[in-house]
PDB file of N, CA and C in Angstrom:
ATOM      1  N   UNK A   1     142.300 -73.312 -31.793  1.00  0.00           N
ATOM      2  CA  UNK A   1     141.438 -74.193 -31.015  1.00  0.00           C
ATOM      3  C   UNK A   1     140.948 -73.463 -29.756  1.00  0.00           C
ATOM      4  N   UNK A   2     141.944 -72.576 -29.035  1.00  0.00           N
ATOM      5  CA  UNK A   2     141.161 -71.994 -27.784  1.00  0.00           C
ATOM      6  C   UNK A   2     140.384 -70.783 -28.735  1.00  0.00           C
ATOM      7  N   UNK A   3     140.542 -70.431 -29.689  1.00  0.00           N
ATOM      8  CA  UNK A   3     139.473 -68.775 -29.928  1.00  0.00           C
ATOM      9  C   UNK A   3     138.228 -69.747 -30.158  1.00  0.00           C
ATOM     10  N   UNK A   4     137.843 -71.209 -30.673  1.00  0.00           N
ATOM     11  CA  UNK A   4     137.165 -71.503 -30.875  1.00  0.00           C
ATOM     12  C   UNK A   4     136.035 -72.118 -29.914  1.00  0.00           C
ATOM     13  N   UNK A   5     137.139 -72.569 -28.547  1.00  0.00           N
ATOM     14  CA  UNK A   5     136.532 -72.842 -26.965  1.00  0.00           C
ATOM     15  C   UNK A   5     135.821 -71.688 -26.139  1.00  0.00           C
ATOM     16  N   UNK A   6     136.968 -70.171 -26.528  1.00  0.00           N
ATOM     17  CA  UNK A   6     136.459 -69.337 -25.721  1.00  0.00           C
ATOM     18  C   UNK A   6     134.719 -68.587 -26.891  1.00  0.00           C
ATOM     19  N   UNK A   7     134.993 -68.930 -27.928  1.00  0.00           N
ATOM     20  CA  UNK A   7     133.722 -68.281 -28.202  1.00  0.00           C
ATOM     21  C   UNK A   7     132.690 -68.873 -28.360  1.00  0.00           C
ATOM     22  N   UNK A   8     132.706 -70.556 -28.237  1.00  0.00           N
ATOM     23  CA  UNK A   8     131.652 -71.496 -27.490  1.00  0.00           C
ATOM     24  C   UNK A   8     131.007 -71.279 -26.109  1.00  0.00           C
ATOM     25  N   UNK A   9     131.970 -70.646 -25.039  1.00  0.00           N
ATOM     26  CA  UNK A   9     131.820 -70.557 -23.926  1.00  0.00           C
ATOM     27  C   UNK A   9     131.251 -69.324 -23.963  1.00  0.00           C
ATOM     28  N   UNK A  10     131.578 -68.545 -24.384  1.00  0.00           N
ATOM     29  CA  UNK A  10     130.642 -67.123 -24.533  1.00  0.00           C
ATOM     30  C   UNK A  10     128.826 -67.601 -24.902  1.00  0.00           C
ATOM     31  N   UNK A  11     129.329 -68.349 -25.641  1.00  0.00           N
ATOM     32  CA  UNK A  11     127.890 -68.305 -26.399  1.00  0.00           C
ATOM     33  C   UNK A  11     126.797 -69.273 -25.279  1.00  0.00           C
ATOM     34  N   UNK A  12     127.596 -69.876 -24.557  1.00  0.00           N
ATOM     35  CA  UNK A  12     127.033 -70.798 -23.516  1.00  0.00           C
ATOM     36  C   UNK A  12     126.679 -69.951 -22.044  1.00  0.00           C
ATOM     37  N   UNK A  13     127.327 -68.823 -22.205  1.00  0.00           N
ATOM     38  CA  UNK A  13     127.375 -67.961 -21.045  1.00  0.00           C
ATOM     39  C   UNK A  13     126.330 -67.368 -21.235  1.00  0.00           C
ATOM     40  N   UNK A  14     125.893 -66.476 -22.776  1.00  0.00           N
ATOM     41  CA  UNK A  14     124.813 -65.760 -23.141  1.00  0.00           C
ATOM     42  C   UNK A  14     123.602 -66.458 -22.847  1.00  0.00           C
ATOM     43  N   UNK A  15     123.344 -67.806 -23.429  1.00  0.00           N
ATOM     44  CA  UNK A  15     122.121 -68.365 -23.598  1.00  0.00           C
ATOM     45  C   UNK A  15     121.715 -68.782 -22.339  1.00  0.00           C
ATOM     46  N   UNK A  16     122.769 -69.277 -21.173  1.00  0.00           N
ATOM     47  CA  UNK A  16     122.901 -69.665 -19.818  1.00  0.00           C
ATOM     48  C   UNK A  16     122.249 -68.559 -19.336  1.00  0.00           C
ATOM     49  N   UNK A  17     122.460 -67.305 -19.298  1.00  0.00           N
ATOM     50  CA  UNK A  17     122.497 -66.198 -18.364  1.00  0.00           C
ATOM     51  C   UNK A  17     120.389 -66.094 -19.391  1.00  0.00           C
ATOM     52  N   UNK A  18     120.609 -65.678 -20.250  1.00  0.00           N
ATOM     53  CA  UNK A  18     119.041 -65.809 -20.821  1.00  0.00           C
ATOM     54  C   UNK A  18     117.587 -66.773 -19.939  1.00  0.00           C
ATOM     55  N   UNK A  19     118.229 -67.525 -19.823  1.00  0.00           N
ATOM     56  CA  UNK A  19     117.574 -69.035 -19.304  1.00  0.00           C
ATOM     57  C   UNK A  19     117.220 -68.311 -17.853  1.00  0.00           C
ATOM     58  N   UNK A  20     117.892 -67.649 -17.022  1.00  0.00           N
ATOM     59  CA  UNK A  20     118.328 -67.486 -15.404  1.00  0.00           C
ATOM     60  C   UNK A  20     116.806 -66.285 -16.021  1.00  0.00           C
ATOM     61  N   UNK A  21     116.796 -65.873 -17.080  1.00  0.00           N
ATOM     62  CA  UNK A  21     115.568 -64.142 -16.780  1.00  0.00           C
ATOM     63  C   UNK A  21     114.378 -64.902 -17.319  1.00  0.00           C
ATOM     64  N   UNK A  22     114.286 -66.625 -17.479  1.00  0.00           N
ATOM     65  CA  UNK A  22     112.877 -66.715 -17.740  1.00  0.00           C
ATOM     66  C   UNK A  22     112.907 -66.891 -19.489  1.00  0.00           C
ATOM     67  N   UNK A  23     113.846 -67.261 -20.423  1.00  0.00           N
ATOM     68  CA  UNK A  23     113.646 -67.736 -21.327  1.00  0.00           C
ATOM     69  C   UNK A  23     113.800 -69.037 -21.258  1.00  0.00           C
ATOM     70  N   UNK A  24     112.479 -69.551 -22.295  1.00  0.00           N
ATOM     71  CA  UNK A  24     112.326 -70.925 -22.465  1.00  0.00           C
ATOM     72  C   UNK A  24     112.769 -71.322 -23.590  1.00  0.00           C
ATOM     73  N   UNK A  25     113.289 -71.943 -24.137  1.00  0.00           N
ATOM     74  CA  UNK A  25     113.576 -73.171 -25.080  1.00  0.00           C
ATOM     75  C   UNK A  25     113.450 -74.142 -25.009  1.00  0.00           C
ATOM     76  N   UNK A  26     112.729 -74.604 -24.072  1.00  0.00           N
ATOM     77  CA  UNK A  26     111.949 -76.116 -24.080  1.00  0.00           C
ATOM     78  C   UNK A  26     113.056 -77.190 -24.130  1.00  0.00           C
ATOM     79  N   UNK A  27     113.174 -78.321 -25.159  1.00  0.00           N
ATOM     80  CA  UNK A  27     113.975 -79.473 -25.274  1.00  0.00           C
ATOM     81  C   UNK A  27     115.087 -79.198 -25.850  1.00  0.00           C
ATOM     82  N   UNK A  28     115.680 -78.135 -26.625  1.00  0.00           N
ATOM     83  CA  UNK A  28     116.679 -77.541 -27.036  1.00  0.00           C
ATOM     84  C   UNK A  28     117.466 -77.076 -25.872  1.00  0.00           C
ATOM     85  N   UNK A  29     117.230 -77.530 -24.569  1.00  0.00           N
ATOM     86  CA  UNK A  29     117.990 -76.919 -23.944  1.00  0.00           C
ATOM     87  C   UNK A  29     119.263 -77.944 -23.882  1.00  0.00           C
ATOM     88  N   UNK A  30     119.308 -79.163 -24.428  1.00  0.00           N
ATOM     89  CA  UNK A  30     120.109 -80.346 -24.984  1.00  0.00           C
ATOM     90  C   UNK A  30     121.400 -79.525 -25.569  1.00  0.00           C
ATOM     91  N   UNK A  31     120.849 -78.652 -26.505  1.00  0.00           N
ATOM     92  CA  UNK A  31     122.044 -78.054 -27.224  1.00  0.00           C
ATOM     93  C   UNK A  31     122.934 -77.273 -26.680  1.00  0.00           C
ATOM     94  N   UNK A  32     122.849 -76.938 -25.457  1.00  0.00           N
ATOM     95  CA  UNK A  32     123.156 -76.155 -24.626  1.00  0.00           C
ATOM     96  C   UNK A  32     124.290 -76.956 -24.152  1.00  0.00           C
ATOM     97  N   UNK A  33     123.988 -77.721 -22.961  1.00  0.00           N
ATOM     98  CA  UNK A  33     124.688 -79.100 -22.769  1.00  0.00           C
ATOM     99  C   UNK A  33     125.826 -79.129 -23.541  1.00  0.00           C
ATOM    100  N   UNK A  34     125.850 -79.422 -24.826  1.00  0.00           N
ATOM    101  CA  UNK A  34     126.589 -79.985 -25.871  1.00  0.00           C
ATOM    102  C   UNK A  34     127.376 -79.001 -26.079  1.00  0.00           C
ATOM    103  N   UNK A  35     127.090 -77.240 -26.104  1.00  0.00           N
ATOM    104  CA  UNK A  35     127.738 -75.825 -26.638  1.00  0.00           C
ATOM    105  C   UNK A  35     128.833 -76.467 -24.862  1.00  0.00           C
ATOM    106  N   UNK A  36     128.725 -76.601 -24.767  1.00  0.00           N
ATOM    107  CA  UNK A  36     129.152 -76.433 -22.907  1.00  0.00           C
ATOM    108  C   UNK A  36     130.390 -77.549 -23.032  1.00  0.00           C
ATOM    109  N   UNK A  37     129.580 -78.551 -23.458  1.00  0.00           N
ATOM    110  CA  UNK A  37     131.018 -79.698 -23.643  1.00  0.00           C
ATOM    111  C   UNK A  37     131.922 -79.445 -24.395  1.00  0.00           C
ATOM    112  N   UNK A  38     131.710 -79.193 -25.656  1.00  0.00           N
ATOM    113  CA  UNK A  38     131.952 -78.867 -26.279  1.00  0.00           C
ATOM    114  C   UNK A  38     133.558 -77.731 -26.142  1.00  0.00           C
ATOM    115  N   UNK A  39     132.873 -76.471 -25.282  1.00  0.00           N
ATOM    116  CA  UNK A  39     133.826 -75.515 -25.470  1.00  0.00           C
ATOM    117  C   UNK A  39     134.829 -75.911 -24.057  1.00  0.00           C
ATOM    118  N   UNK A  40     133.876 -76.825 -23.275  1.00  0.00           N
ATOM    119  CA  UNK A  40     135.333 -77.247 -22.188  1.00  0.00           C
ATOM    120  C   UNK A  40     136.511 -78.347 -22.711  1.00  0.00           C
ATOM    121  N   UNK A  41     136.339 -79.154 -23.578  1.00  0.00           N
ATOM    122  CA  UNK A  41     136.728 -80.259 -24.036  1.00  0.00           C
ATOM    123  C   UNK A  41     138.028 -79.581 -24.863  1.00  0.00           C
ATOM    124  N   UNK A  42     137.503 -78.496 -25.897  1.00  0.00           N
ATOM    125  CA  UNK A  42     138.208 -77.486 -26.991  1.00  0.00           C
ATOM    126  C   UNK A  42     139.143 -76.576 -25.839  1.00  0.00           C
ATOM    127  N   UNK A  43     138.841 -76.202 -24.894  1.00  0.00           N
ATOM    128  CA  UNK A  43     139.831 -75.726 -23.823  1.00  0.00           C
ATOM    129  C   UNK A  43     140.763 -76.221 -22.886  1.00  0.00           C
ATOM    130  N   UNK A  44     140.277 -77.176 -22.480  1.00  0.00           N
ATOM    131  CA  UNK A  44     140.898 -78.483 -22.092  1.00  0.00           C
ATOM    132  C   UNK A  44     141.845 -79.101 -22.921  1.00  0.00           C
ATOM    133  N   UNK A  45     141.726 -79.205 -24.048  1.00  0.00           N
ATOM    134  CA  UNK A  45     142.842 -79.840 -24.993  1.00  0.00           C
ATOM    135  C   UNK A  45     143.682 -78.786 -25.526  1.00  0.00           C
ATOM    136  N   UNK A  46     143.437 -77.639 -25.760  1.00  0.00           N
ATOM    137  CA  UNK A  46     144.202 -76.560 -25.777  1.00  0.00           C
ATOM    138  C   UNK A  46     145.375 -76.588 -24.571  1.00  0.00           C
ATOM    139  N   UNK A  47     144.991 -76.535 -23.730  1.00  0.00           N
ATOM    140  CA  UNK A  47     145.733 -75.957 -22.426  1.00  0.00           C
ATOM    141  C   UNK A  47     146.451 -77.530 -21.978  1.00  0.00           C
ATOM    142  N   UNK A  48     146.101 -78.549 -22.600  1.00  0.00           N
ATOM    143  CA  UNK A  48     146.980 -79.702 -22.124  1.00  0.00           C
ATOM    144  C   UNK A  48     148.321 -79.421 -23.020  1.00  0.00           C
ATOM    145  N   UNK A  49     147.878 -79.161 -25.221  1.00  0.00           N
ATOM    146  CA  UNK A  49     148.820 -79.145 -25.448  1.00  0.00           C
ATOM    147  C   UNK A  49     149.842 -78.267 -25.597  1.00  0.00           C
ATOM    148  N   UNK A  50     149.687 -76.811 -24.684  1.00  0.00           N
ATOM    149  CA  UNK A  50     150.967 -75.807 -24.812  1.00  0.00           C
ATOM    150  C   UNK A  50     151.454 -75.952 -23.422  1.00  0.00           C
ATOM    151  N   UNK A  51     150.927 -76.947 -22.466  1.00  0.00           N
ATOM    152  CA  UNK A  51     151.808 -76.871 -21.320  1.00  0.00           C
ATOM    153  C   UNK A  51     152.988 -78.098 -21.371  1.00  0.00           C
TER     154      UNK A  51
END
């Protein structure tokens, strides 16, 4: 569950950092959002259940 948070968050980092040099994706930027919840939610529940 975390390899699956941290490589959501990567992928949210890439497309994030893309966005900052002037790429557009228009209304898809929704999906973004969601890659984001997504990999905090999957990290977040990771790290609640090994502590």
């Amino acid at each position: 569950m975390k390899k699956l948070g941290m490589i959501l968050l990567g992928v949210y980092l890439i497309i994030d950092a893309l966005l900052g040099f002037g790429i557009n994706i228009g209304p898809a930027v929704f999906v973004l959002y969601l890659v984001a919840c997504a990999a905090g939610i999957l990290i977040l529940i990771d790290a609640l259940k090994t502590s």
